[in-house]
N, C-alpha and C. Protein backbone atom coordinates (compact mmCIF):
# COMPACT_ATOMS: atom_id res chain seq x y z
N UNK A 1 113.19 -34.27 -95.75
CA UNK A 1 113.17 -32.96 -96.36
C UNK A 1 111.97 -32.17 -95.84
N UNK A 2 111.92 -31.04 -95.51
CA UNK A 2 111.01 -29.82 -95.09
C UNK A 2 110.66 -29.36 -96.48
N UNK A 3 109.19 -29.26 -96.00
CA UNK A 3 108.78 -28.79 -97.20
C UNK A 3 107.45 -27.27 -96.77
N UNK A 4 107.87 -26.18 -97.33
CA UNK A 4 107.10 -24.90 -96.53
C UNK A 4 105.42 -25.36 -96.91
N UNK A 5 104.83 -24.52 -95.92
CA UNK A 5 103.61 -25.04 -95.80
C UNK A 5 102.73 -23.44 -95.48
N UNK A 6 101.79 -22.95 -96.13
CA UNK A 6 100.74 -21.80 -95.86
C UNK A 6 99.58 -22.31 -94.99
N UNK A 7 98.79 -21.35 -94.55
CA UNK A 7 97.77 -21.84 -93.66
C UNK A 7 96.49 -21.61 -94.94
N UNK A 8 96.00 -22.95 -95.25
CA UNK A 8 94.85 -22.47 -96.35
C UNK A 8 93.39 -22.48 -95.47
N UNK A 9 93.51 -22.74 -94.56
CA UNK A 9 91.79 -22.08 -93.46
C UNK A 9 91.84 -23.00 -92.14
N UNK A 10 90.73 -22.89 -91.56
CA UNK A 10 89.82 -23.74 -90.52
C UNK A 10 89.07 -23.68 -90.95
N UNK A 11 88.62 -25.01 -90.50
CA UNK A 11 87.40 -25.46 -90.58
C UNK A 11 86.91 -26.21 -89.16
N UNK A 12 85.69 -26.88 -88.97
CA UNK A 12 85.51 -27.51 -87.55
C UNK A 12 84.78 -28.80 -88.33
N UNK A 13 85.75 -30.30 -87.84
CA UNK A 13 85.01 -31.73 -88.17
C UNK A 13 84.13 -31.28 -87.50
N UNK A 14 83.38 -31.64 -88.73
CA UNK A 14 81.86 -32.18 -88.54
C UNK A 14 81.38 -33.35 -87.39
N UNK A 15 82.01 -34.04 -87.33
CA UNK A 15 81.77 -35.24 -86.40
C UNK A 15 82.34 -35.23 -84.86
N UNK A 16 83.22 -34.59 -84.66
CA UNK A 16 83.89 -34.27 -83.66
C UNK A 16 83.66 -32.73 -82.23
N UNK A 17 83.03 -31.89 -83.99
CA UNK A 17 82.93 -30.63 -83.72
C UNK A 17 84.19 -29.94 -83.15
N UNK A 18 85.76 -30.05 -83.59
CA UNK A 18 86.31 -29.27 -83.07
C UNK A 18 87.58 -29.68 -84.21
N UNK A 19 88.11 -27.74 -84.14
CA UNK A 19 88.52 -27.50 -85.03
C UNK A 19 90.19 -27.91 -85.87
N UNK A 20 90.13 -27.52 -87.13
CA UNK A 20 91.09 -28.49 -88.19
C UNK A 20 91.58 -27.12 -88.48
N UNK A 21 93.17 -27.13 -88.39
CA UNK A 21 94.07 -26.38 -88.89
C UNK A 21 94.33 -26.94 -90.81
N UNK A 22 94.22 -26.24 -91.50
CA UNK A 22 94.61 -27.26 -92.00
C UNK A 22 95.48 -26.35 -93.10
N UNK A 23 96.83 -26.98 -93.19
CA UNK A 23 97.45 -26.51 -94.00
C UNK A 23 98.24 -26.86 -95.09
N UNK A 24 98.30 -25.98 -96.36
CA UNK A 24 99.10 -26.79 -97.59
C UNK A 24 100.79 -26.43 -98.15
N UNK A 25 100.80 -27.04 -98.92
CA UNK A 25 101.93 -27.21 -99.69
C UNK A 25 102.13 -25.73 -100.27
N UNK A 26 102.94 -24.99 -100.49
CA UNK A 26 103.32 -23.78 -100.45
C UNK A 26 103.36 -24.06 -102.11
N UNK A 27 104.46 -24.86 -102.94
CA UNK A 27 104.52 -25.21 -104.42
C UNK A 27 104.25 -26.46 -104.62
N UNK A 28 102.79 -26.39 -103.89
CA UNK A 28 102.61 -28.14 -104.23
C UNK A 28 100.18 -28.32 -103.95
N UNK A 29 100.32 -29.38 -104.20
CA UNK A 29 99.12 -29.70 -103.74
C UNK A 29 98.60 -30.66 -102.46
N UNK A 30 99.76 -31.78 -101.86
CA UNK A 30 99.14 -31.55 -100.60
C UNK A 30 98.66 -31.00 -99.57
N UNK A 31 97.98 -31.17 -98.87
CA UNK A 31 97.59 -30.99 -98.03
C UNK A 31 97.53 -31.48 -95.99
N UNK A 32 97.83 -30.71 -94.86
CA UNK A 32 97.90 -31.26 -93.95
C UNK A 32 97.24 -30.87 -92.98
N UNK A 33 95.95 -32.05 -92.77
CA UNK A 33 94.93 -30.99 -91.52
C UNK A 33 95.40 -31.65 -89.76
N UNK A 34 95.36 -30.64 -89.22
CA UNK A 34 95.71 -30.56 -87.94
C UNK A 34 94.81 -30.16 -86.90
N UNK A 35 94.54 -31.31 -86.05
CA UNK A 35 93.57 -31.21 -85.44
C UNK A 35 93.47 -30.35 -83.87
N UNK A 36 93.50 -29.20 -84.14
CA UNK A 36 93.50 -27.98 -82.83
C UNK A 36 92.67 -28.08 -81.75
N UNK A 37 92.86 -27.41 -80.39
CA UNK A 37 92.22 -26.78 -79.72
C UNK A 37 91.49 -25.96 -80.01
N UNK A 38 90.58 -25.77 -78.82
CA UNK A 38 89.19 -24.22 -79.38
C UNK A 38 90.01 -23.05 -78.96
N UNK A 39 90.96 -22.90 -78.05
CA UNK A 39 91.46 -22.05 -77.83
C UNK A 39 92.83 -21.95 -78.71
N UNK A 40 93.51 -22.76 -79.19
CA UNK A 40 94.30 -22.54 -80.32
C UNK A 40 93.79 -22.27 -81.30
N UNK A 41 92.55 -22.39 -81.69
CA UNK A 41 92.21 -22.35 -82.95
C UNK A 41 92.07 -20.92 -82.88
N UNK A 42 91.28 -20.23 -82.26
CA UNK A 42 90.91 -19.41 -81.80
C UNK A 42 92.15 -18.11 -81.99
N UNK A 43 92.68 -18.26 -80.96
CA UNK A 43 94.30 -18.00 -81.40
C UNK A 43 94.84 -17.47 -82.66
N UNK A 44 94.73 -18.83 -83.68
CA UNK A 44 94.93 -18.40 -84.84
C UNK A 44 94.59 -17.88 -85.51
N UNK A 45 92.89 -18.20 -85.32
CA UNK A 45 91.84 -17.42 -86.07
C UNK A 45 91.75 -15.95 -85.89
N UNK A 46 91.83 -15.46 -84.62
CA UNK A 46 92.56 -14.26 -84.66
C UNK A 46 93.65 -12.97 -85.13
N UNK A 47 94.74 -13.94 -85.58
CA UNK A 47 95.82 -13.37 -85.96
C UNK A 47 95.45 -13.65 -87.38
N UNK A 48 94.89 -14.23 -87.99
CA UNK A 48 94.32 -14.49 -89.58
C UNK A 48 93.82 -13.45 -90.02
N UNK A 49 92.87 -13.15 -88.76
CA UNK A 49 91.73 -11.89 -89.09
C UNK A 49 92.03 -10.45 -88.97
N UNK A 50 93.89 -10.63 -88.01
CA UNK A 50 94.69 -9.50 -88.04
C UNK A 50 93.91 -8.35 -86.52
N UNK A 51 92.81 -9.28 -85.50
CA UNK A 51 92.20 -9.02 -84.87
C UNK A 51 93.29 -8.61 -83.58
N UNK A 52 93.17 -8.02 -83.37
CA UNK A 52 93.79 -7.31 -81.98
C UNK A 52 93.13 -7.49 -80.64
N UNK A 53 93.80 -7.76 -79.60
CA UNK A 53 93.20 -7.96 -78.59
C UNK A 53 93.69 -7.29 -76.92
N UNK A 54 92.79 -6.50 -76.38
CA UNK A 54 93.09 -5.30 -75.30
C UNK A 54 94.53 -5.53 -74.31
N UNK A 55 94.69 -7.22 -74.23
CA UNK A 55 95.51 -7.36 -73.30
C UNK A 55 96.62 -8.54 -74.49
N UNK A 56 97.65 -8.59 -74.27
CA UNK A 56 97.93 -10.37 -74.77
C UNK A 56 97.68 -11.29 -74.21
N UNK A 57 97.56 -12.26 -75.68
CA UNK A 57 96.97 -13.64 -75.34
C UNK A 57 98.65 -14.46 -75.11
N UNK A 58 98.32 -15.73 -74.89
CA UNK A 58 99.54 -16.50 -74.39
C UNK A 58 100.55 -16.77 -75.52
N UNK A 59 99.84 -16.96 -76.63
CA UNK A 59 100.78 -16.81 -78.01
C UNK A 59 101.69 -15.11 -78.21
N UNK A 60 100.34 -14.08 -77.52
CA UNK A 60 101.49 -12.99 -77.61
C UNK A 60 102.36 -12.93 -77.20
N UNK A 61 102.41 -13.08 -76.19
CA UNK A 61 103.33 -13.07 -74.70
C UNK A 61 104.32 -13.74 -74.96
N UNK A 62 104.16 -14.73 -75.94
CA UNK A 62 105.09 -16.14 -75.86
C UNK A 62 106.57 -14.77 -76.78
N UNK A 63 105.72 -14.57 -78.15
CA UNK A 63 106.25 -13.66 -79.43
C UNK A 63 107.20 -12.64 -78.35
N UNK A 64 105.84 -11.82 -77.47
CA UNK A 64 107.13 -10.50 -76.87
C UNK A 64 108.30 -11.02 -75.74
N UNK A 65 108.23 -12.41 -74.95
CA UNK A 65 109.32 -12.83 -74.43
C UNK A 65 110.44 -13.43 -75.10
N UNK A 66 110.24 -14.19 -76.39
CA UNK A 66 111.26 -14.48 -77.17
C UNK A 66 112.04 -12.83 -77.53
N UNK A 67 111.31 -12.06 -78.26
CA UNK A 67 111.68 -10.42 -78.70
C UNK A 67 112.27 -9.86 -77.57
N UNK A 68 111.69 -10.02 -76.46
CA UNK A 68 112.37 -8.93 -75.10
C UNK A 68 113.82 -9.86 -74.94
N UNK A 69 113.89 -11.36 -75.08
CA UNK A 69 115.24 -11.70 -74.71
C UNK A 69 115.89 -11.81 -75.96
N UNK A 70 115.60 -10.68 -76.87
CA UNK A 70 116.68 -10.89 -78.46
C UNK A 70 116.72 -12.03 -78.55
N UNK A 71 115.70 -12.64 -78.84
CA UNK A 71 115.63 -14.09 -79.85
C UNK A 71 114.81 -13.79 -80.84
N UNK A 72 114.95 -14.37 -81.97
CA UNK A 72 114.73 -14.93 -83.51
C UNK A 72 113.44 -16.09 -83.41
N UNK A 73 112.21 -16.08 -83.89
CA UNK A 73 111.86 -17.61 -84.72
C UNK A 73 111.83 -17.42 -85.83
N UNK A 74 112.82 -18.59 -86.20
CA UNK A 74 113.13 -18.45 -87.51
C UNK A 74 112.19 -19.34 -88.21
N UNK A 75 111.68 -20.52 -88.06
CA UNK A 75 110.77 -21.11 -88.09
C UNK A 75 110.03 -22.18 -87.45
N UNK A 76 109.15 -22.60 -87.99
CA UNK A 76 108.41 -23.81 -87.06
C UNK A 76 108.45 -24.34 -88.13
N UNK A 77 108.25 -26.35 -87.60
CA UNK A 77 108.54 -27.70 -88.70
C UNK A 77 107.61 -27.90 -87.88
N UNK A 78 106.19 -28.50 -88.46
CA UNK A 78 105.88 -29.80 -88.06
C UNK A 78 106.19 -31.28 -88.35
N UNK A 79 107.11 -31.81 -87.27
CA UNK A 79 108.36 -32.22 -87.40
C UNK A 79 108.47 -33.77 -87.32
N UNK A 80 106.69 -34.27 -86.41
CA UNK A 80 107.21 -35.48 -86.76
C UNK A 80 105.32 -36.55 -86.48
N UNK A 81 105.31 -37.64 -86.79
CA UNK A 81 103.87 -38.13 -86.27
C UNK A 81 104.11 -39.32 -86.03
N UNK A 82 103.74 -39.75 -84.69
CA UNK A 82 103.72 -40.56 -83.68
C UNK A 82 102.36 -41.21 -83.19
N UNK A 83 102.12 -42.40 -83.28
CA UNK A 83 101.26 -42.92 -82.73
C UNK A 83 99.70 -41.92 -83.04
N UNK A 84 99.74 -41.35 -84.19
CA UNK A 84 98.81 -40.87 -84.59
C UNK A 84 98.42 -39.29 -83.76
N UNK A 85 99.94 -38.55 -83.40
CA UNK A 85 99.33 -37.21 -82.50
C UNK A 85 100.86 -36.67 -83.30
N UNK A 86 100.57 -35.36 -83.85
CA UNK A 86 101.62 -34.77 -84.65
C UNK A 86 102.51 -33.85 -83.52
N UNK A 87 103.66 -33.59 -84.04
CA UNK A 87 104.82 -32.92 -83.08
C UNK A 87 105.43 -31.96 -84.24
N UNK A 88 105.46 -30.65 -83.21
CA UNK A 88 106.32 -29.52 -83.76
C UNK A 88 107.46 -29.40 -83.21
N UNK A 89 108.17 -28.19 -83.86
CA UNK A 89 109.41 -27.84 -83.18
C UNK A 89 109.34 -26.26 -83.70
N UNK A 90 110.10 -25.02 -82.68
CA UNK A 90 110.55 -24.15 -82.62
C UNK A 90 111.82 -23.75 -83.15
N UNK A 91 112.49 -22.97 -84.20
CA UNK A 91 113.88 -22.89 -84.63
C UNK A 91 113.78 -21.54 -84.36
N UNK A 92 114.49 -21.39 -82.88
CA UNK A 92 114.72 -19.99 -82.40
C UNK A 92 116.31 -19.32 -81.87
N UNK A 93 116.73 -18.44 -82.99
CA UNK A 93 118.06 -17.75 -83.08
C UNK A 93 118.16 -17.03 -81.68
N UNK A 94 118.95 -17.58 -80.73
CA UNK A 94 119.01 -16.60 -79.46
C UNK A 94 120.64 -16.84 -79.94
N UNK A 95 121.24 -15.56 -78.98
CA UNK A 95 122.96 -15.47 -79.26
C UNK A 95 123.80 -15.99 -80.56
N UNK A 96 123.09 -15.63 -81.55
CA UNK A 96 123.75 -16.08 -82.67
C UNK A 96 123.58 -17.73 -82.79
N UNK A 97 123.03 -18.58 -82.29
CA UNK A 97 122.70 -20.21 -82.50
C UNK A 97 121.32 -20.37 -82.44
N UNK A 98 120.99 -21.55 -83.43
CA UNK A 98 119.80 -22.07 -83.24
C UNK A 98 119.39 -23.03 -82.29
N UNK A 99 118.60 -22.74 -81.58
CA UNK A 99 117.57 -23.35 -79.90
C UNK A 99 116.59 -24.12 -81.12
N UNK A 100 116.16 -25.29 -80.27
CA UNK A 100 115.39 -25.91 -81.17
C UNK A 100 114.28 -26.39 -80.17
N UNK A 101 113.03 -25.92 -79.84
CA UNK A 101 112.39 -26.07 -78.92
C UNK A 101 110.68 -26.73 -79.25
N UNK A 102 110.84 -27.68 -78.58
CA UNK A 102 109.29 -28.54 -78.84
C UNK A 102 108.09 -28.19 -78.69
N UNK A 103 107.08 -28.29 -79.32
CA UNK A 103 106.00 -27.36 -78.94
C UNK A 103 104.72 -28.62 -79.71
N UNK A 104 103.65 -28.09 -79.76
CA UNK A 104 102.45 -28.03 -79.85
C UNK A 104 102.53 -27.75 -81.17
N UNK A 105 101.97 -28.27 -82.59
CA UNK A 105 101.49 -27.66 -83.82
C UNK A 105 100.72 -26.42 -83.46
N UNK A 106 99.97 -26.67 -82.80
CA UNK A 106 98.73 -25.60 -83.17
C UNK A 106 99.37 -24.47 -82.04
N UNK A 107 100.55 -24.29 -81.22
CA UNK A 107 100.89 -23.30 -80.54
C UNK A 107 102.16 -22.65 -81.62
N UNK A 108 102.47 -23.62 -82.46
CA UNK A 108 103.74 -23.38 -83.12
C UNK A 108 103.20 -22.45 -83.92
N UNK A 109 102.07 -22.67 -84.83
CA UNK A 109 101.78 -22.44 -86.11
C UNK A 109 100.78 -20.61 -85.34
N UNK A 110 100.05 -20.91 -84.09
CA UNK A 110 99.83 -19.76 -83.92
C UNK A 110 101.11 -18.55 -83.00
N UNK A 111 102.35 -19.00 -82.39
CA UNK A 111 103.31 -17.96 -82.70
C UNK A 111 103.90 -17.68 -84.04
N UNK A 112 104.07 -18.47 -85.51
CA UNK A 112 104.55 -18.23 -86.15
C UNK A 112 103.71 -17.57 -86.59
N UNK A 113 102.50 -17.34 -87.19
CA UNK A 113 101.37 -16.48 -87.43
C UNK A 113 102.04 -14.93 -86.95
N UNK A 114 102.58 -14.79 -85.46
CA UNK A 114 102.53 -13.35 -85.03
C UNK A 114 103.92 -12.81 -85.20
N UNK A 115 104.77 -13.94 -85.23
CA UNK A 115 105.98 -13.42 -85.96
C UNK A 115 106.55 -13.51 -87.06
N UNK A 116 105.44 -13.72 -87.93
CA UNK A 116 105.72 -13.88 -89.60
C UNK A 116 107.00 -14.66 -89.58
N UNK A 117 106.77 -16.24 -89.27
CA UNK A 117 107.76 -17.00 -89.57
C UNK A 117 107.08 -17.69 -90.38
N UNK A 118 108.30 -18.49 -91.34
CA UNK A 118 107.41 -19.83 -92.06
C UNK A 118 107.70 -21.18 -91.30
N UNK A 119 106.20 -21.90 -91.62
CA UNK A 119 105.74 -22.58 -91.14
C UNK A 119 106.04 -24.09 -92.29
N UNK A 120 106.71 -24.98 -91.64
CA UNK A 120 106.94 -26.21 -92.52
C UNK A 120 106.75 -27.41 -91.62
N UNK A 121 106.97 -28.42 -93.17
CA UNK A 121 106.51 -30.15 -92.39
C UNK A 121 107.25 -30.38 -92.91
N UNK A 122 107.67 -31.67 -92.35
CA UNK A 122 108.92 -33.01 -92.90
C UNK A 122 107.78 -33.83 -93.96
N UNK A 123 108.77 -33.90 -94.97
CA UNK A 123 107.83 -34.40 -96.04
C UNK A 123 107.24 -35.91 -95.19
N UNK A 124 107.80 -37.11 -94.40
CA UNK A 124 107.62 -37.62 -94.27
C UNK A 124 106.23 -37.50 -93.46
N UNK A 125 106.04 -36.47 -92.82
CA UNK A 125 105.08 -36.36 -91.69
C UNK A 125 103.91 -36.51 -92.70
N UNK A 126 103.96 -35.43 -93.78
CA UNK A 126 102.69 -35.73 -94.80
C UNK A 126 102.34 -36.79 -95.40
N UNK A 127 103.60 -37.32 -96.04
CA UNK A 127 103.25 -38.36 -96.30
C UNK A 127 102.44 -39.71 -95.74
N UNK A 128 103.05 -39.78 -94.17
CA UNK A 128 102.41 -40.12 -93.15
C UNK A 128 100.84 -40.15 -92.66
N UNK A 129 100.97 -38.98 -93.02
CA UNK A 129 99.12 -38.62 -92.58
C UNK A 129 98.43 -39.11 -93.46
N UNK A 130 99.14 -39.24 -94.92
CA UNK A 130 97.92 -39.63 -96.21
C UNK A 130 97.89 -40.73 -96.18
N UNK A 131 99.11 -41.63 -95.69
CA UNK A 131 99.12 -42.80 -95.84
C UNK A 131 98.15 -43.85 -94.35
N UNK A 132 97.95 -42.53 -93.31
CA UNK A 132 97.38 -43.15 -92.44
C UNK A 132 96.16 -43.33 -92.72
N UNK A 133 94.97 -42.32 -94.23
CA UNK A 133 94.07 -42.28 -93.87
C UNK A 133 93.64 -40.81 -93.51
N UNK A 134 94.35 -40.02 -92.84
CA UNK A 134 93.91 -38.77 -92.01
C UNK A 134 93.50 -38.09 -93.12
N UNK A 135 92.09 -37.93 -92.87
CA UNK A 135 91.18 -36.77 -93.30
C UNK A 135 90.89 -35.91 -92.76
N UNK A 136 89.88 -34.85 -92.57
CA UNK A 136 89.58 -33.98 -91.91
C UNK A 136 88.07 -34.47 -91.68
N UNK A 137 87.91 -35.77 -91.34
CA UNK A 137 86.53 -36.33 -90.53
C UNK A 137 86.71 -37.58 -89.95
N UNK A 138 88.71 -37.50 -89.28
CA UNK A 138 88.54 -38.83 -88.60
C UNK A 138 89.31 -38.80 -87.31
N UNK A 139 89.64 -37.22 -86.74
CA UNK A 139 90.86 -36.93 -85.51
C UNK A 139 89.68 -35.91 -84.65
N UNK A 140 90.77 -35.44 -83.49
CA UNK A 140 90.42 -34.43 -82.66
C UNK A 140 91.62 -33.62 -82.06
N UNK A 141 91.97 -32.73 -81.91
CA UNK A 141 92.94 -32.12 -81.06
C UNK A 141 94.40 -32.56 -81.01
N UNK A 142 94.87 -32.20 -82.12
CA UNK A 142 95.63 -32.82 -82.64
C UNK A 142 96.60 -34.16 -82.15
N UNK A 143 95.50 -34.85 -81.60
CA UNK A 143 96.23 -36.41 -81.67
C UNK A 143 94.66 -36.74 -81.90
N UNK A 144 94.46 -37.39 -82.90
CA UNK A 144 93.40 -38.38 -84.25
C UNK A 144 93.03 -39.49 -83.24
N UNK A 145 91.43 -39.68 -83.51
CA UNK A 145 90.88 -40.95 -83.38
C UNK A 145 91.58 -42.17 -83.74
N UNK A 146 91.46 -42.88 -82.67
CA UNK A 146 92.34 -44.32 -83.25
C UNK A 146 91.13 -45.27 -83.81
């Protein structure tokens, strides 16, 4: 089961120094931190702050080539966790069907940011992470310290 998910901040592990997506339960209280790039984070942190930028960035670009070829994201799942490195997916309406395209959390969650899609996890994935342990002082970039 998918369960919708808001972006409740960044932050940057302390121990790692690099930054935690971290996001929650929309009607709930878990929580799921995701361990980003500086330039994804960045990314996001941007579009949070509603910050504009002179040229597009690669997340824009990504938003106006889906839009220029009349496609839809309808949403992003973070969809699955593997060997301790999390996996998204893209649910993008081109020609009337859903494309289901693999991506990056932290690329997913910063195009859905610019195309006001919602952003969800497979309950299992959360569950997953709590049960691994995953805090937000024990990963990096979103595949976690082993």
């Amino acid at each position: 089961m998918q369960v919708e998910m808001s972006i409740k901040g960044l932050m940057v592990d302390p121990v790692t120094n690099m930054p935690i997506v971290i996001l929650h339960e929309s009607d709930g209280a878990r929580v799921l931190p995701i361990w980003v790039g500086i330039f994804e984070a960045n990314a996001i942190a941007l579009q949070i702050e509603n910050v504009s930028t002179p040229r597009p960035m690669t997340h824009d670009l990504l938003r106006n080539v889906i839009h220029d070829l009349k496609g839809d994201v309808q949403k992003v799942v973070v969809s699955d966790l593997k060997d301790s490195t999390f996996y998204a997916v893209l649910h993008v309406l081109v020609g009337g069907q859903v494309v289901v395209i693999d991506a990056r959390p932290s690329d997913a969650i910063a195009l859905a940011l610019r195309v006001r899609a919602p952003i969800f996890a497979e309950d299992a994935v959360i569950d997953g992470a709590k049960s691994l342990g995953i805090t937000p002082d024990t990963g990096d970039s979103e595949r976690l310290q082993q």
